[in-house]
C-alpha atoms as a PDB file:
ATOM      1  CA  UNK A   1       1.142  -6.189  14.952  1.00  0.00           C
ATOM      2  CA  UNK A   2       3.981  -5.492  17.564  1.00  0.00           C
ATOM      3  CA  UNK A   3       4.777  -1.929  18.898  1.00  0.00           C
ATOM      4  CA  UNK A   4       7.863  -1.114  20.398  1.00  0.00           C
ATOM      5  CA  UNK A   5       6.627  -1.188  23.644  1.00  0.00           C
ATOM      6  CA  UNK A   6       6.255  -5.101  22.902  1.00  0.00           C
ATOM      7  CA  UNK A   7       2.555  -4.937  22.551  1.00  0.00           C
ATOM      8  CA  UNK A   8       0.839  -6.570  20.733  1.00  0.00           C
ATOM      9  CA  UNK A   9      -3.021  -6.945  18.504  1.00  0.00           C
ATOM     10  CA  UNK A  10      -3.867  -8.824  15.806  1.00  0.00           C
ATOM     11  CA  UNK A  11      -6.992  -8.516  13.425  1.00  0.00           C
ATOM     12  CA  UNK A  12      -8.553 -11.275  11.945  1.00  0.00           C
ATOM     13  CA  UNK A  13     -10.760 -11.666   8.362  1.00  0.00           C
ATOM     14  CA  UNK A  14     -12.843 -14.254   7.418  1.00  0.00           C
ATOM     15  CA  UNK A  15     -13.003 -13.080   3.831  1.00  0.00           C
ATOM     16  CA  UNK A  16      -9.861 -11.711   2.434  1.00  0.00           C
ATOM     17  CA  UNK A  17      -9.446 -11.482  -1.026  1.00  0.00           C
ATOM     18  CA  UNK A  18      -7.832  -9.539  -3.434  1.00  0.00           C
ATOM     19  CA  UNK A  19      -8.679  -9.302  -7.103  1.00  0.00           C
ATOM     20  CA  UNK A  20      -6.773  -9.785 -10.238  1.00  0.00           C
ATOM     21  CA  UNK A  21      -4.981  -7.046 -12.095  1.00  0.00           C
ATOM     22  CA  UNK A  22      -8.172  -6.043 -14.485  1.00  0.00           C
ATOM     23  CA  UNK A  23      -9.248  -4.676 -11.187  1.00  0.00           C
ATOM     24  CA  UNK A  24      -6.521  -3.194 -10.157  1.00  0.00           C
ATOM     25  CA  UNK A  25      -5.748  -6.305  -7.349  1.00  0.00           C
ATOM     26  CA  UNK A  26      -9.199  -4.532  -5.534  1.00  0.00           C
ATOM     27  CA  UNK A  27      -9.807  -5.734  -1.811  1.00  0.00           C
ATOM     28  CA  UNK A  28     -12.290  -7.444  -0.164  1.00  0.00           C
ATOM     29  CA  UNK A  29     -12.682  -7.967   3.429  1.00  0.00           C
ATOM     30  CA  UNK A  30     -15.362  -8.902   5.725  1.00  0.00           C
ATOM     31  CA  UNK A  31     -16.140 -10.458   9.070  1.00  0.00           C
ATOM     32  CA  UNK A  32     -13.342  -8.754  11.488  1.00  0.00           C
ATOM     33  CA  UNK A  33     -11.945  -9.825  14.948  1.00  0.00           C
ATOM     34  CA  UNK A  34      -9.173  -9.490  16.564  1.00  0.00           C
ATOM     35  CA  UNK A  35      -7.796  -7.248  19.373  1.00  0.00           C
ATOM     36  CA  UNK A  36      -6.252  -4.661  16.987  1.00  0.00           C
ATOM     37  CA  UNK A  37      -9.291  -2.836  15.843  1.00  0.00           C
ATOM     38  CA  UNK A  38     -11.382  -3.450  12.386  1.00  0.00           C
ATOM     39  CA  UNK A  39      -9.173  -0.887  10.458  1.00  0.00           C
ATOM     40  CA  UNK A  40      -9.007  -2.854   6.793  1.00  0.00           C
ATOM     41  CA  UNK A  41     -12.760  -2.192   6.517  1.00  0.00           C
ATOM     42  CA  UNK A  42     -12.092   1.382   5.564  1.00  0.00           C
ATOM     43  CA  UNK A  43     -10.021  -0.201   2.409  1.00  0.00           C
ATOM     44  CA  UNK A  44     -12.859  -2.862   1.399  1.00  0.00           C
ATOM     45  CA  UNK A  45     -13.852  -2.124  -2.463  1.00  0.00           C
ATOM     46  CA  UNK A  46     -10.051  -0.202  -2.547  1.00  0.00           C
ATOM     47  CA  UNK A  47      -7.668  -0.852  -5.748  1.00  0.00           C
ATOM     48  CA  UNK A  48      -4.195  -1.240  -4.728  1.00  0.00           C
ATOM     49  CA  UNK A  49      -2.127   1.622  -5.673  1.00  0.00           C
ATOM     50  CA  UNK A  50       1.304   2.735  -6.186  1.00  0.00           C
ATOM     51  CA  UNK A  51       3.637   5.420  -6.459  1.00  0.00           C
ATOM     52  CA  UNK A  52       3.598   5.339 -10.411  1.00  0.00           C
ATOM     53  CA  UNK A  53       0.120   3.686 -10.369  1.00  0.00           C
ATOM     54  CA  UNK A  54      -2.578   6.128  -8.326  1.00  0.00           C
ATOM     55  CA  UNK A  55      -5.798   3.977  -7.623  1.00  0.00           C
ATOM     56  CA  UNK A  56      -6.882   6.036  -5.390  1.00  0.00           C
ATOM     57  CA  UNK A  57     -10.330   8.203  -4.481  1.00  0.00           C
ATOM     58  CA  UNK A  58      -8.175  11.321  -3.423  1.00  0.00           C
ATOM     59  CA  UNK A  59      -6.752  14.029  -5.170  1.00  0.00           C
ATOM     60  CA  UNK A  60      -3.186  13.189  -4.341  1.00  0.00           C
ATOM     61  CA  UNK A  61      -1.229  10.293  -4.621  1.00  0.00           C
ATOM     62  CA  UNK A  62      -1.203   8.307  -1.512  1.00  0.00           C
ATOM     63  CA  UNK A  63       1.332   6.173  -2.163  1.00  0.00           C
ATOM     64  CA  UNK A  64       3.521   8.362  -3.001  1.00  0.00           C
ATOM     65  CA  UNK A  65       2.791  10.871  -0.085  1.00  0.00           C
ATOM     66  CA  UNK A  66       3.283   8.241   2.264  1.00  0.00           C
ATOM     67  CA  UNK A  67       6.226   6.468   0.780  1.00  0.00           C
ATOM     68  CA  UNK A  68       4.381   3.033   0.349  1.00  0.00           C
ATOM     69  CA  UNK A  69       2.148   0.841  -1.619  1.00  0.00           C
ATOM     70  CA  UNK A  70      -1.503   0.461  -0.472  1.00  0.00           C
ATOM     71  CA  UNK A  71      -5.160  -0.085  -0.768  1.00  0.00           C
ATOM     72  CA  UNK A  72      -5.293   3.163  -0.665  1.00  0.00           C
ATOM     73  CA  UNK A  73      -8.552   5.688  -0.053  1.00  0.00           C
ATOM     74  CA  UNK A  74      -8.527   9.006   0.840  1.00  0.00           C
ATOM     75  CA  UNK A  75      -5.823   8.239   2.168  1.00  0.00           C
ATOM     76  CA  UNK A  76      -6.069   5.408   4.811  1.00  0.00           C
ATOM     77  CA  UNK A  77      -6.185   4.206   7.914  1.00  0.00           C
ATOM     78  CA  UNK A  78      -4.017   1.539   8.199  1.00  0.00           C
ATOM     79  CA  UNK A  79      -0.574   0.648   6.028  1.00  0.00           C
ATOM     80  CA  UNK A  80       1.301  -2.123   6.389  1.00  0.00           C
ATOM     81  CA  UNK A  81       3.725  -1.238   3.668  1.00  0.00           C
ATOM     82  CA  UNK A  82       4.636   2.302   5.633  1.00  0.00           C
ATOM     83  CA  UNK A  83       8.105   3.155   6.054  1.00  0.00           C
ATOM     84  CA  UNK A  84       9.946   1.790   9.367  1.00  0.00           C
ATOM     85  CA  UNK A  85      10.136   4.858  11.555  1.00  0.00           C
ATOM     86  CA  UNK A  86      10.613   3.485  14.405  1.00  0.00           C
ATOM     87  CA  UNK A  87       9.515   4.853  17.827  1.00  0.00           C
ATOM     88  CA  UNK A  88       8.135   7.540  15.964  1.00  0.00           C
ATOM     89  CA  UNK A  89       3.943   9.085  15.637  1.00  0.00           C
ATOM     90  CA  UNK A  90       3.771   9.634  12.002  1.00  0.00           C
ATOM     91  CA  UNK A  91       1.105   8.774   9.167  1.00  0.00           C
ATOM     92  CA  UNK A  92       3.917   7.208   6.866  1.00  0.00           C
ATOM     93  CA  UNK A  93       4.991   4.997   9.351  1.00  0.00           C
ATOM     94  CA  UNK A  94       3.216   0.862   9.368  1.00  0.00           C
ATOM     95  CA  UNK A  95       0.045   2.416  11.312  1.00  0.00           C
ATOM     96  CA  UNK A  96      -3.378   0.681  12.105  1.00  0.00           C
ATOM     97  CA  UNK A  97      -4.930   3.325  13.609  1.00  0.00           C
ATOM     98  CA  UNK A  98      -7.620   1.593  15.213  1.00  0.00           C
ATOM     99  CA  UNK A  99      -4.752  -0.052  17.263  1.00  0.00           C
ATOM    100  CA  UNK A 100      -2.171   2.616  17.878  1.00  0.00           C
ATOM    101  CA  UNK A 101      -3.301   5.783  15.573  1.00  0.00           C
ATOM    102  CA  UNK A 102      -0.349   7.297  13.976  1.00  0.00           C
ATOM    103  CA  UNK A 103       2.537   5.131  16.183  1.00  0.00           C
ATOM    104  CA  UNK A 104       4.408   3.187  14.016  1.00  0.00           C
ATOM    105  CA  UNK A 105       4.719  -0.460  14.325  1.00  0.00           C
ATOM    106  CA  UNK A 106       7.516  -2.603  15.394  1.00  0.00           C
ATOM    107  CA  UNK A 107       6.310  -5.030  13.165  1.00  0.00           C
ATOM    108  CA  UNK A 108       3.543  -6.209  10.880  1.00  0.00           C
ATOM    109  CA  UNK A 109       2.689  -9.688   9.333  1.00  0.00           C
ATOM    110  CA  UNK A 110      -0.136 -10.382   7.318  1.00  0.00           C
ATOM    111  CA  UNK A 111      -0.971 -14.275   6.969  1.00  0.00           C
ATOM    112  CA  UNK A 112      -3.334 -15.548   4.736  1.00  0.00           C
ATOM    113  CA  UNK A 113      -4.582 -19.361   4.587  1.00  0.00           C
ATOM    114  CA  UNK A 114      -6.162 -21.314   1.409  1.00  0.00           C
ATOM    115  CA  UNK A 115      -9.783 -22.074   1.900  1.00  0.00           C
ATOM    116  CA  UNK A 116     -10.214 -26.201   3.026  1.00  0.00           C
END
């Protein structure tokens, strides 16, 4: 994660995984660290959802509200798929709110390696 002040945090998983599409492409993620704040945990066990699929556990449509595709809640705390706002505080912004709260993000980049 970069904001546009140039700083940056990254957050680290030691299981990342996300499930197939009989589950809805569910995440899993465990064993956090990092410098940006644990904020995936609150989306562990979360189907991914859309604007035209709602996966959700809230009684609006995430996605939708927040103009991006997610493993959405109730509604979240983090979204890397938020729109690109940015110097902007706003929840439908790319926010990991452990990090920044509401700022959006310069930029985002999740990596994921195979297992050895």
């Amino acid at each position: 994660l970069e904001d546009f002040n140039g700083d940056k945090a990254y957050a680290k998983y030691s299981t990342f995984n996300i499930g197939d599409q009989s589950t809805n492409y569910i995440l899993t993620v465990n064993g956090y660290s990092g410098t940006a704040g644990d904020a995936l945990k609150f989306h562990d066990k979360d189907a991914f959802s859309t604007k035209d699929k709602d996966n959700d556990r809230d009684g609006r449509n995430c996605a939708e509200r927040y103009k991006g595709a997610w493993w959405y809640k109730s509604c979240h705390i983090s979204n890397l798929n938020g729109l690109y706002l940015g110097h902007k505080s706003d929840p439908s912004g790319i926010i990991w709110w452990q990090w920044k709260e509401n700022q959006s993000m310069r930029t985002a980049s999740m990596m994921i390696l195979g297992q050895t």
